[in-house]
Protein backbone atom coordinates (compact mmCIF):
# COMPACT_ATOMS: atom_id res chain seq x y z
CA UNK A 1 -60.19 -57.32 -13.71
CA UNK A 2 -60.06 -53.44 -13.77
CA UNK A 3 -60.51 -51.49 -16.96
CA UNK A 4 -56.96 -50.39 -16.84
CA UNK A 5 -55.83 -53.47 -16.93
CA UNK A 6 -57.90 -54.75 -19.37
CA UNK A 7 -57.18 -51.85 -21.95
CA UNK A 8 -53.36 -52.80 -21.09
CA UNK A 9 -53.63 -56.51 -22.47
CA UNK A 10 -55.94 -54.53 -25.72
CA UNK A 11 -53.07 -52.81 -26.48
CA UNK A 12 -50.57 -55.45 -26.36
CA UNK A 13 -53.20 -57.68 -28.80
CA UNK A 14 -53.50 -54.47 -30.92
CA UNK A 15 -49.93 -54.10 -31.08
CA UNK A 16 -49.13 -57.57 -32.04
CA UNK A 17 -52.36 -56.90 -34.53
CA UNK A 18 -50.15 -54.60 -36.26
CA UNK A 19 -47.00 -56.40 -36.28
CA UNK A 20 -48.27 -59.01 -38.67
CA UNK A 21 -50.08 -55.87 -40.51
CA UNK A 22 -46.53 -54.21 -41.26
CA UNK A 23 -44.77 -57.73 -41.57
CA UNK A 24 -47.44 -58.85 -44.00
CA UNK A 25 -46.24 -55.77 -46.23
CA UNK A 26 -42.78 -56.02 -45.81
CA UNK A 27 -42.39 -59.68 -46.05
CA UNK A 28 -45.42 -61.67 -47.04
CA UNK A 29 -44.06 -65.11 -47.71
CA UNK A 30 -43.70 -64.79 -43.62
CA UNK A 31 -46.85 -63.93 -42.74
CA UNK A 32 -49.37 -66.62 -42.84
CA UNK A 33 -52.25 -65.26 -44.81
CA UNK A 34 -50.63 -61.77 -45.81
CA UNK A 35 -53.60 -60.82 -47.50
CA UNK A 36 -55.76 -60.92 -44.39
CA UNK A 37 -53.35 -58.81 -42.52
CA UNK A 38 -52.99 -56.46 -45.24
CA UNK A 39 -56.48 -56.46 -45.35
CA UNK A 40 -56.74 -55.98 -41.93
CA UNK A 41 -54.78 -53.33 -41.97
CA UNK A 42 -56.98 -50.83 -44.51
CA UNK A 43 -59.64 -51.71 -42.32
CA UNK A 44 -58.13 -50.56 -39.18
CA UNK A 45 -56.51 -47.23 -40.78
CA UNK A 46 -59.68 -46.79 -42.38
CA UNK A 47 -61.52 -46.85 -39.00
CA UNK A 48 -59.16 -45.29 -36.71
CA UNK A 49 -58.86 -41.98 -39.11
CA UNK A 50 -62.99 -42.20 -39.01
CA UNK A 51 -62.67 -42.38 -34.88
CA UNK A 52 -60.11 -39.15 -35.08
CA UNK A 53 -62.53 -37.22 -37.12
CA UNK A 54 -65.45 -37.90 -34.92
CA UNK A 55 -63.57 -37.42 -31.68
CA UNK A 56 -61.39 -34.54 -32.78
CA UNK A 57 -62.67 -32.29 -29.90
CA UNK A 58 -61.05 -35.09 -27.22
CA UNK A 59 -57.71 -34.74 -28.88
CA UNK A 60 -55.27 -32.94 -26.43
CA UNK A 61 -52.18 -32.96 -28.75
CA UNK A 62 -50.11 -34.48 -31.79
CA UNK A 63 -49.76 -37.68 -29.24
CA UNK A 64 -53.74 -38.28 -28.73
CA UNK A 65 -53.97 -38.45 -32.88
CA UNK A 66 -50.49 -41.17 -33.04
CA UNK A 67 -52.55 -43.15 -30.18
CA UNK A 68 -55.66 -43.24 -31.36
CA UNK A 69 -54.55 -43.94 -34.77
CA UNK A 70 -52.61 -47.17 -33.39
CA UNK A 71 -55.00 -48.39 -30.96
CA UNK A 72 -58.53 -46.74 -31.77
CA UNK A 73 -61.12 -46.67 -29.29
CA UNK A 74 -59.04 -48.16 -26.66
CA UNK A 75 -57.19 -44.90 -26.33
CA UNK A 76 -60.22 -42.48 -27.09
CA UNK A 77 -61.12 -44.55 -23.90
CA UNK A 78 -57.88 -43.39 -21.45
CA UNK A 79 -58.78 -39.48 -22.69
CA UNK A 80 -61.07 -37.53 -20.32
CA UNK A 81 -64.02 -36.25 -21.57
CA UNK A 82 -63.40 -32.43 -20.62
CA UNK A 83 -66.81 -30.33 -20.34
């Protein structure tokens, strides 16, 4: 399986990730184990703002920051390294 690929289908579990995250605030009693999500959730936000401050000098623009605040290292991973 290529790596595109393969970040493609960690997006789409990231994604669904943070569906239950923002369902999980907006409607627990839907969410089996809310807290978990929720929990999930600081973790994540938590860790992606830590990969933005490390990484800051691969950030092209406003978009690279939304990305890698949504999917974390698996967008740090589709920016070039520019020397």
């Amino acid at each position: 399986m290529k790596l595109s690929q393969r970040l493609k289908i960690g997006k789409v579990i990231v994604s669904i990730v943070w569906l239950f995250i923002v369902a999980s605030l907006i409607e627990p009693s839907l969410v089996p184990f809310p807290m978990v999500f929720q929990g999930l959730g600081i973790f994540l936000v938590v860790s992606h703002i830590i990969e933005i401050v490390v990484f800051k000098k691969r950030m092209r623009g406003p978009a690279d920051y939304l990305l890698t605040m949504l999917f974390g290292s698996l967008q740090l991973k589709t920016i070039r390294i520019e020397s």
